[in-house]
N, C-alpha and C. Protein backbone atom coordinates (compact mmCIF):
# COMPACT_ATOMS: atom_id res chain seq x y z
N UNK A 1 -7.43 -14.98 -17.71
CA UNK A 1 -8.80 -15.22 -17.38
C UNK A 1 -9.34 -14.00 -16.65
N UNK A 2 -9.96 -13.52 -16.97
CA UNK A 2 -11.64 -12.14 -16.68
C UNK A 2 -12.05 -12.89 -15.69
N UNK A 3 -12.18 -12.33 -14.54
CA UNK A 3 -13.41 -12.99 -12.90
C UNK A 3 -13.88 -11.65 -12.44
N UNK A 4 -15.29 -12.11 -12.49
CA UNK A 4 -15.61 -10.45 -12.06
C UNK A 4 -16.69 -11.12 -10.82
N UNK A 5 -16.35 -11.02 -9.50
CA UNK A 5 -17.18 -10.86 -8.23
C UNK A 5 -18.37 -9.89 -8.05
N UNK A 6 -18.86 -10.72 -7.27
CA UNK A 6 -20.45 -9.68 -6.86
C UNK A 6 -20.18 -8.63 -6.27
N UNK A 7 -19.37 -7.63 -5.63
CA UNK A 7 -18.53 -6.99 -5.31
C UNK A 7 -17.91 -5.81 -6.02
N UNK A 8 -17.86 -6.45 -7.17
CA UNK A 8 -17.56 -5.49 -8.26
C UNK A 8 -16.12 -5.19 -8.54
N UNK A 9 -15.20 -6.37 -7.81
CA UNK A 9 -14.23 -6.34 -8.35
C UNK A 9 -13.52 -6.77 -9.60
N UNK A 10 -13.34 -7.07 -9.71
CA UNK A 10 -12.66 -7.27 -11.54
C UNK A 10 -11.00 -8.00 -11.30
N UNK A 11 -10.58 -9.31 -11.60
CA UNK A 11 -9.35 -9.36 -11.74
C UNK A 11 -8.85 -10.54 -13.00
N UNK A 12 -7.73 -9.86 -13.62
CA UNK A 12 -7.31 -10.90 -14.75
C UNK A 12 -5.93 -11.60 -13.77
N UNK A 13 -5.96 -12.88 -14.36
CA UNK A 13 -5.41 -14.44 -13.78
C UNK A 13 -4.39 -15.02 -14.60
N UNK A 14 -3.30 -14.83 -15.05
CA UNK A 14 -2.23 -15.23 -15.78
C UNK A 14 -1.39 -16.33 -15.39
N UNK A 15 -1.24 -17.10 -15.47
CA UNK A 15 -0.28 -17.69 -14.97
C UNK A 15 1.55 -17.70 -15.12
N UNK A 16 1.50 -16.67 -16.41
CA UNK A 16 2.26 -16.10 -16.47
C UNK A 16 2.87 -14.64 -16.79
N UNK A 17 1.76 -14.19 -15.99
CA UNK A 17 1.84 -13.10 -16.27
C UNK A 17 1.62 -12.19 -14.69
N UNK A 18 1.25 -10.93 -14.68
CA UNK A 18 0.83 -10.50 -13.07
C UNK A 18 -0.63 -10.75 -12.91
N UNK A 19 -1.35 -10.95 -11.68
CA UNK A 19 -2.36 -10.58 -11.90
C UNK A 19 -2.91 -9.33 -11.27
N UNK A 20 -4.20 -8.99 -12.04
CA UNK A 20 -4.25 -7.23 -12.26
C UNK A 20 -5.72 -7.29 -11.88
N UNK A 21 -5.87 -6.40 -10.23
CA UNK A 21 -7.19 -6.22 -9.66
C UNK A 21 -7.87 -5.06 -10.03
N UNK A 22 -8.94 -5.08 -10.15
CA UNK A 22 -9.89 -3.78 -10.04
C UNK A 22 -10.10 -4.14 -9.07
N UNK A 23 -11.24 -2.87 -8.29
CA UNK A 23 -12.41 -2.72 -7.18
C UNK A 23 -12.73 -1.58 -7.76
N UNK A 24 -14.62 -1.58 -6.97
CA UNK A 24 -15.35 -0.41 -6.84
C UNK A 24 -15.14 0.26 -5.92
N UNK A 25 -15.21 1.27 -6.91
CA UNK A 25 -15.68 2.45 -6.35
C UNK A 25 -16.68 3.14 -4.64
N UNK A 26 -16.01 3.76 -3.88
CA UNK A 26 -16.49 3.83 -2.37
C UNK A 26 -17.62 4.86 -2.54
N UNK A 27 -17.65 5.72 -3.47
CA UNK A 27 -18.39 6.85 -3.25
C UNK A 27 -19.56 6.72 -4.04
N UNK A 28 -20.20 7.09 -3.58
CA UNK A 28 -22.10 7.24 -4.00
C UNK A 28 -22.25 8.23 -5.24
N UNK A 29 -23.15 7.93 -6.20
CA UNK A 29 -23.54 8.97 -7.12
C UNK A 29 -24.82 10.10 -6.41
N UNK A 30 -24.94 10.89 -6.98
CA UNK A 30 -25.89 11.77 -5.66
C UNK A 30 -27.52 11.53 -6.39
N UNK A 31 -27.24 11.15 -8.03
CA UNK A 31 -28.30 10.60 -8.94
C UNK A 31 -27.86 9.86 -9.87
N UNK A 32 -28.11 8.22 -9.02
CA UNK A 32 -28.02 7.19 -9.96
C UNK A 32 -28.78 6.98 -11.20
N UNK A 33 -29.98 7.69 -11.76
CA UNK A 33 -30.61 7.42 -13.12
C UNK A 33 -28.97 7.97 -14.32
N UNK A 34 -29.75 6.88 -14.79
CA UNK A 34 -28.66 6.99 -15.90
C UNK A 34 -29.50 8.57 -17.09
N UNK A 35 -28.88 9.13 -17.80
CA UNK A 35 -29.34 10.28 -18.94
C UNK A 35 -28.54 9.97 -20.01
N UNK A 36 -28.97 10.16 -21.09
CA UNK A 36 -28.67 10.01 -22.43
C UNK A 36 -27.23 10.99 -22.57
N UNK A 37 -26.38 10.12 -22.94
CA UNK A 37 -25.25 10.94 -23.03
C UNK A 37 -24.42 11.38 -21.89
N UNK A 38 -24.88 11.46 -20.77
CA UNK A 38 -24.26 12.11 -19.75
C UNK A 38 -23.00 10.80 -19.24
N UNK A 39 -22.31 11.15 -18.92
CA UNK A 39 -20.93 10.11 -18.11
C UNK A 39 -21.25 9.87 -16.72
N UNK A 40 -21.42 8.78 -16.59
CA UNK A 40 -21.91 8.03 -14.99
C UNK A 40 -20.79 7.50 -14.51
N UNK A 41 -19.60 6.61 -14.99
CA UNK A 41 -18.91 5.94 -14.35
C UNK A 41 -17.67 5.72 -14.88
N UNK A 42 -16.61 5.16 -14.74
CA UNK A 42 -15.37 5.26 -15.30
C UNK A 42 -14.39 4.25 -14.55
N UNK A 43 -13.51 4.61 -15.01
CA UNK A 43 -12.26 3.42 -14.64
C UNK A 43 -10.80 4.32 -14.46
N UNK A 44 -10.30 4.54 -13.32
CA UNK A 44 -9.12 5.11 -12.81
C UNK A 44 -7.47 3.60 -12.97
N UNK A 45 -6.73 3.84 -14.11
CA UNK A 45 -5.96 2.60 -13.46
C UNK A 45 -4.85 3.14 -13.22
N UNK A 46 -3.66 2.67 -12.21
CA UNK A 46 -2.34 3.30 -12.00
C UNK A 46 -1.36 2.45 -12.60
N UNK A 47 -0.26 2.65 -13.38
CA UNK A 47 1.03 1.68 -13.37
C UNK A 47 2.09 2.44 -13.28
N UNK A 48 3.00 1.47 -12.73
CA UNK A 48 4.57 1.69 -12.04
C UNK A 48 5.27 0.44 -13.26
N UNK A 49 5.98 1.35 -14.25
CA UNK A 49 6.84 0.12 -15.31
C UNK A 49 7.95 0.58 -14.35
N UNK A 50 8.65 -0.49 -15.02
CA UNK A 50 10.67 -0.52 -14.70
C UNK A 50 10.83 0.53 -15.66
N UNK A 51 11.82 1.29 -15.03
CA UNK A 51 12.88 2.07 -15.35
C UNK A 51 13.19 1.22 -16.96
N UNK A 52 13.40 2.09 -18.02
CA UNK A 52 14.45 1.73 -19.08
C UNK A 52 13.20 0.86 -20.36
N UNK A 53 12.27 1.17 -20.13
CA UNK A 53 11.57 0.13 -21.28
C UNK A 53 10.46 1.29 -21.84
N UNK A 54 11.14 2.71 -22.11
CA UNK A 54 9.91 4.07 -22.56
C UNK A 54 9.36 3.68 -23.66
N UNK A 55 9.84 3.01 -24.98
CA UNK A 55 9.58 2.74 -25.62
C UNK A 55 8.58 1.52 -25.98
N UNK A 56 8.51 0.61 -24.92
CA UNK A 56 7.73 -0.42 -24.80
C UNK A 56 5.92 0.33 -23.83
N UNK A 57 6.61 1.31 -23.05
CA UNK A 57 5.68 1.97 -22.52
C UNK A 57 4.76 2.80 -23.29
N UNK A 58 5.27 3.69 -24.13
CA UNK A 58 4.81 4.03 -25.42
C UNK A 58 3.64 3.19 -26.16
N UNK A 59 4.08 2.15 -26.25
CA UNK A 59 3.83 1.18 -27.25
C UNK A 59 1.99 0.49 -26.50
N UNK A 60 2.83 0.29 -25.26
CA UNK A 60 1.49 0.08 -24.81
C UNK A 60 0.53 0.75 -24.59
N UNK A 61 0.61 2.30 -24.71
CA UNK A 61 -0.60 3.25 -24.33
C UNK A 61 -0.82 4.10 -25.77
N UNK A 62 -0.39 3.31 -26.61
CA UNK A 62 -0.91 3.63 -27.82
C UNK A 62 -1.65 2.24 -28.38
N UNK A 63 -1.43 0.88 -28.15
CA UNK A 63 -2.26 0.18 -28.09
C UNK A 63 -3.47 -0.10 -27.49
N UNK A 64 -3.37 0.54 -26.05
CA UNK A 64 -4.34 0.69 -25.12
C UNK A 64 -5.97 2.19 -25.86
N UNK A 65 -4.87 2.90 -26.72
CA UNK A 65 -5.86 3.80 -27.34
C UNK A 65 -5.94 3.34 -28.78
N UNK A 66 -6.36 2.57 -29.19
CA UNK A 66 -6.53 1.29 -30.62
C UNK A 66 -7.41 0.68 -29.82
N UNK A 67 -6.91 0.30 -29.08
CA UNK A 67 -8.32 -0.78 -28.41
C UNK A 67 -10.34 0.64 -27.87
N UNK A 68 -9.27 1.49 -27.55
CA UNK A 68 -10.22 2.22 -26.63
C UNK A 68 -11.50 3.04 -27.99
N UNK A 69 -10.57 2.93 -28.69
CA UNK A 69 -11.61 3.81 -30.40
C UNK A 69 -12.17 2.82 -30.81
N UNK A 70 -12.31 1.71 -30.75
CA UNK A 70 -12.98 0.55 -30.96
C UNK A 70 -14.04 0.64 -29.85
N UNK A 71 -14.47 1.66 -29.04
CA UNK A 71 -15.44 1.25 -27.78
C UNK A 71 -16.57 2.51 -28.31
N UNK A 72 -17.67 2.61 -28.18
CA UNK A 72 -18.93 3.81 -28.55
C UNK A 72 -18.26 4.72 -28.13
N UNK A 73 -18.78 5.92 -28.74
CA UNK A 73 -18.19 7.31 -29.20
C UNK A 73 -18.24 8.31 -27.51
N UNK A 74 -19.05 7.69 -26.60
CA UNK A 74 -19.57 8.53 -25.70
C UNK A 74 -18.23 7.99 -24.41
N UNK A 75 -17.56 7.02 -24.55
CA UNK A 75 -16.09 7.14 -24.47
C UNK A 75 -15.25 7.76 -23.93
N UNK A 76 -14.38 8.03 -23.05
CA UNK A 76 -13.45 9.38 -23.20
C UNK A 76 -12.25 8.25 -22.92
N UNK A 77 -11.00 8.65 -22.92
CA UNK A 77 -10.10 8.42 -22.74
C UNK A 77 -8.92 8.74 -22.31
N UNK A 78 -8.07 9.13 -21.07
CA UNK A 78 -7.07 9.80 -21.11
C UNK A 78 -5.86 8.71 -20.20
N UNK A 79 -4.72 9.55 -20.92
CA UNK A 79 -3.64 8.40 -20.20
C UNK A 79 -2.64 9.63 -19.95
N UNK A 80 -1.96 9.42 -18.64
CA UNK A 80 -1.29 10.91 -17.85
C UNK A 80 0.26 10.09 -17.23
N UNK A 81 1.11 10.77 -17.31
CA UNK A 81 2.41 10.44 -16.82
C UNK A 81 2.56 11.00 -15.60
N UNK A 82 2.88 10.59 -14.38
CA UNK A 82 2.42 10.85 -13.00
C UNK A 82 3.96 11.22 -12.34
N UNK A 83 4.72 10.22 -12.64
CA UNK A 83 6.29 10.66 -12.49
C UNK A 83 6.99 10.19 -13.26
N UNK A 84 8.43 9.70 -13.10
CA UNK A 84 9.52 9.28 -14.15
C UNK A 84 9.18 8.00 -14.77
N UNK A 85 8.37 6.79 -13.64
CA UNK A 85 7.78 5.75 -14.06
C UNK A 85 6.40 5.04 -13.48
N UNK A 86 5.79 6.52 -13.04
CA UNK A 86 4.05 6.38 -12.92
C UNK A 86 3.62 6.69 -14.06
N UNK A 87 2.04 6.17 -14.44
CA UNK A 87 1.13 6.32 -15.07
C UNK A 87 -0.24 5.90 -14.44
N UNK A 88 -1.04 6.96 -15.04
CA UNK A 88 -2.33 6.57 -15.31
C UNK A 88 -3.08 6.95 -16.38
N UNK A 89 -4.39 5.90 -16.42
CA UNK A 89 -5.31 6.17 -17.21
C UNK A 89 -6.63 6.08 -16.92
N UNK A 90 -7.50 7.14 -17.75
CA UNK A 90 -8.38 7.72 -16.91
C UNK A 90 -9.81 7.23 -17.78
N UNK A 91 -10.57 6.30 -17.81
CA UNK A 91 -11.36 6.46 -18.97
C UNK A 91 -13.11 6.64 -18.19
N UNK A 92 -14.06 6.81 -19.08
CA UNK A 92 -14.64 7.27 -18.96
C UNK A 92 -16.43 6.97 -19.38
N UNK A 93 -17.51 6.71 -18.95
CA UNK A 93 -18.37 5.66 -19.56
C UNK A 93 -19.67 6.51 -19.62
N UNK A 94 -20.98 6.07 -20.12
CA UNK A 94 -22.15 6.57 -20.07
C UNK A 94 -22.83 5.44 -19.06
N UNK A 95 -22.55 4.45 -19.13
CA UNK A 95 -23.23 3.19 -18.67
C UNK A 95 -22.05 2.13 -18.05
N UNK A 96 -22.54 1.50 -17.30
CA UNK A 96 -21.63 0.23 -16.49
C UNK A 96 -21.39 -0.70 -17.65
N UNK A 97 -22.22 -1.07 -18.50
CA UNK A 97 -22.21 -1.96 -19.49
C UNK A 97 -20.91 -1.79 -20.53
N UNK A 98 -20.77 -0.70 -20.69
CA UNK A 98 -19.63 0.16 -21.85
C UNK A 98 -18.49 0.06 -20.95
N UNK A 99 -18.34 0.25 -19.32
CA UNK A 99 -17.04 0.15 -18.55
C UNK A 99 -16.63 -1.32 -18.59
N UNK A 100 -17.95 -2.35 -18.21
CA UNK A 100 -17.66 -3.71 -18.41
C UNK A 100 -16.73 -4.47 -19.54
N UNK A 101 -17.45 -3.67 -20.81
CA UNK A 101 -17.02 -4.03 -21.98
C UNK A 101 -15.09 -4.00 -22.55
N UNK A 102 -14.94 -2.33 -22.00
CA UNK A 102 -13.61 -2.42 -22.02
C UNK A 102 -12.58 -2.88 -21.41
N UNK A 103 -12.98 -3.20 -19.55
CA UNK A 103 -11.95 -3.84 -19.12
C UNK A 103 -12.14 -5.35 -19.39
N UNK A 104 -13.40 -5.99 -20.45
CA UNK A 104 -13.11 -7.20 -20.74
C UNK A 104 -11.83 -7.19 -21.90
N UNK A 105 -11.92 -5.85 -22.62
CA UNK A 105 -10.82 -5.74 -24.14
C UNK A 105 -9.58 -5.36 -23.65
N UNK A 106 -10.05 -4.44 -22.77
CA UNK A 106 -8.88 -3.14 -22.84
C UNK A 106 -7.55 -3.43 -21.67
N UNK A 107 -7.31 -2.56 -20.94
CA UNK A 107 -6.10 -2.63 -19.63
C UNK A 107 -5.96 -3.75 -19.19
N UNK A 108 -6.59 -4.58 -18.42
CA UNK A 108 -6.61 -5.65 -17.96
C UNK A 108 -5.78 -6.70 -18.98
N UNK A 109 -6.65 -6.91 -19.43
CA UNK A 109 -6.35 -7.54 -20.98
C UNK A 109 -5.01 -7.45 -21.41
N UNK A 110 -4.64 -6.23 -21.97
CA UNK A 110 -3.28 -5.59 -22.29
C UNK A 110 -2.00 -5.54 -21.68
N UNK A 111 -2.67 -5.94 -20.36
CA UNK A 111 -1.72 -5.53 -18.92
C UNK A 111 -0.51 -6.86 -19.12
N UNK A 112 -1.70 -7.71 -19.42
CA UNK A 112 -1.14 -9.63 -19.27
C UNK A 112 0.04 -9.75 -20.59
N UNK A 113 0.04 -8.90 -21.46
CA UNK A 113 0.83 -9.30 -23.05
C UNK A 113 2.23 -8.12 -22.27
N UNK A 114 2.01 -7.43 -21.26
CA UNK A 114 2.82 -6.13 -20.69
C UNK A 114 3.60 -6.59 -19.93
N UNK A 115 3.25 -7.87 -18.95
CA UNK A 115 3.28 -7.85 -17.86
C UNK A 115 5.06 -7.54 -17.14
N UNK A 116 6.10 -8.06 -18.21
CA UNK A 116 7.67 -7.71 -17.92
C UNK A 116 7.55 -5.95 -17.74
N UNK A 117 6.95 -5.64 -18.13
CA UNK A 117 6.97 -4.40 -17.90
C UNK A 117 6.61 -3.68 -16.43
N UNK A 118 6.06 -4.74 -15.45
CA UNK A 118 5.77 -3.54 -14.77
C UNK A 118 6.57 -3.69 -13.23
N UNK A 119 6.69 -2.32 -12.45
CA UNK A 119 7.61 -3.00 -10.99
C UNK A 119 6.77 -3.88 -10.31
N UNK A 120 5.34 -3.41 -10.38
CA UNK A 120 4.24 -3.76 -9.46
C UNK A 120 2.85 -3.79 -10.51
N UNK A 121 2.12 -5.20 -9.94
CA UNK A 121 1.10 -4.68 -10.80
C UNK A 121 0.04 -3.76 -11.05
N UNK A 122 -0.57 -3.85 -12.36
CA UNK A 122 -1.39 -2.48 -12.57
C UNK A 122 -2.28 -2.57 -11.76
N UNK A 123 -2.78 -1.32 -11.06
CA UNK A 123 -4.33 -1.44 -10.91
C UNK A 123 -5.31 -1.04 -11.45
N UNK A 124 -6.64 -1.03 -11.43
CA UNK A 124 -8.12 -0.81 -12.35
C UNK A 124 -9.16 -0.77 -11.48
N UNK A 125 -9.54 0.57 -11.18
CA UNK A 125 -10.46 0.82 -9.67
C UNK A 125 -11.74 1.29 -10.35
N UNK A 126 -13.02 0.90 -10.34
CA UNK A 126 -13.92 1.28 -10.97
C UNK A 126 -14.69 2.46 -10.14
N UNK A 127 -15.29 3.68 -10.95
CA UNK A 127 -15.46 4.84 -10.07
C UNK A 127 -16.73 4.94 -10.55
N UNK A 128 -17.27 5.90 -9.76
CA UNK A 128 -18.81 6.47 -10.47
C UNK A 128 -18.40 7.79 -10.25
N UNK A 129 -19.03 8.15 -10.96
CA UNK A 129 -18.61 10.21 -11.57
C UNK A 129 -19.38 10.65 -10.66
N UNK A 130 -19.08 11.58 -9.96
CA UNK A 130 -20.14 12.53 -8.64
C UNK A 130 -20.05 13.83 -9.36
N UNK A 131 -19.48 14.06 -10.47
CA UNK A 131 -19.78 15.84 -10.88
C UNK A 131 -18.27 15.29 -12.27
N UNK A 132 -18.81 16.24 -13.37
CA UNK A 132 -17.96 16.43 -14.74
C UNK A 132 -18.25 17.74 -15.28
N UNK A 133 -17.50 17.87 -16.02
CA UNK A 133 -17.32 18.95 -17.54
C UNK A 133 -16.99 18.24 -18.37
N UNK A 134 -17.58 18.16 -19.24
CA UNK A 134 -16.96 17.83 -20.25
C UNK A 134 -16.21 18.91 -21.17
N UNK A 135 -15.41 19.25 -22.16
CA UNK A 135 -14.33 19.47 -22.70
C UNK A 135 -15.80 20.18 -23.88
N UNK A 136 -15.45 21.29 -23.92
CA UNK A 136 -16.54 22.18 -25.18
C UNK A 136 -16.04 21.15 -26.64
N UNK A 137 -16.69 21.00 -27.58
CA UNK A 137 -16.01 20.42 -29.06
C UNK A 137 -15.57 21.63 -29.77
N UNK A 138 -14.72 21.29 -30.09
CA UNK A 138 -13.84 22.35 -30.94
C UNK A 138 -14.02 22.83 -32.18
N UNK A 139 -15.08 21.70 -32.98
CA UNK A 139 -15.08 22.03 -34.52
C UNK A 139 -16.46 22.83 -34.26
């Protein structure tokens, strides 16, 4: 079960599974108008799996990017190996509406079908972007 507080926290409810909190974001945008195209807000999440399941880990952050190409093009996505059994993933939004959307599909979601997998559960901290680059396109 998805509960999202006035607060802006975010948590999925398993009963058998972990359950997996977001919160917002502490820091201020310096210009909240939203612009066409530009990246306003995003989603930072951390996980700690058990030792010995790389392959199941794998599995899930390639499902986690299946779900994420299914979300509008303006999108970003990144998932980073932090130590032997940290991770994060880093994604990335134009609008609150598009961040909403994925942690109704995406991590959260995914976390609950994961959940033997992890030492501790995931977290999902919702951010607002205070300054970016984006990545030049290559073609």
């Amino acid at each position: 079960m998805l509960d999202r507080a006035d607060n802006g926290h975010v948590s999925v409810q398993d009963p058998q599974g972990p359950t997996v909190a977001c919160s917002p974001a502490s820091v201020e945008l310096r210009d909240r108008g939203e612009t066409e195209g530009r990246i306003m807000v995003g989603v930072l999440a951390k996980f700690e799996f058990v030792a010995g399941h790389e392959e199941e880990v794998s599995r899930f952050f390639a499902e986690g990017r299946v779900i994420v190409e299914s979300q509008p093009a303006s999108t970003g996505w990144y998932a980073a190996r932090l130590g032997p059994s940290t991770y994060a993933a880093f994604a990335v939004f134009a609008n609150e509406d598009d961040r909403d959307a994925l942690l109704a599909a995406g991590g959260p979601v995914l976390s609950k079908t994961y959940g033997h997998l992890f030492a501790v559960p995931p977290t999902f901290d919702k951010v607002d972007i205070v300054e970016h680059r984006a990545p030049a396109s290559s073609g």
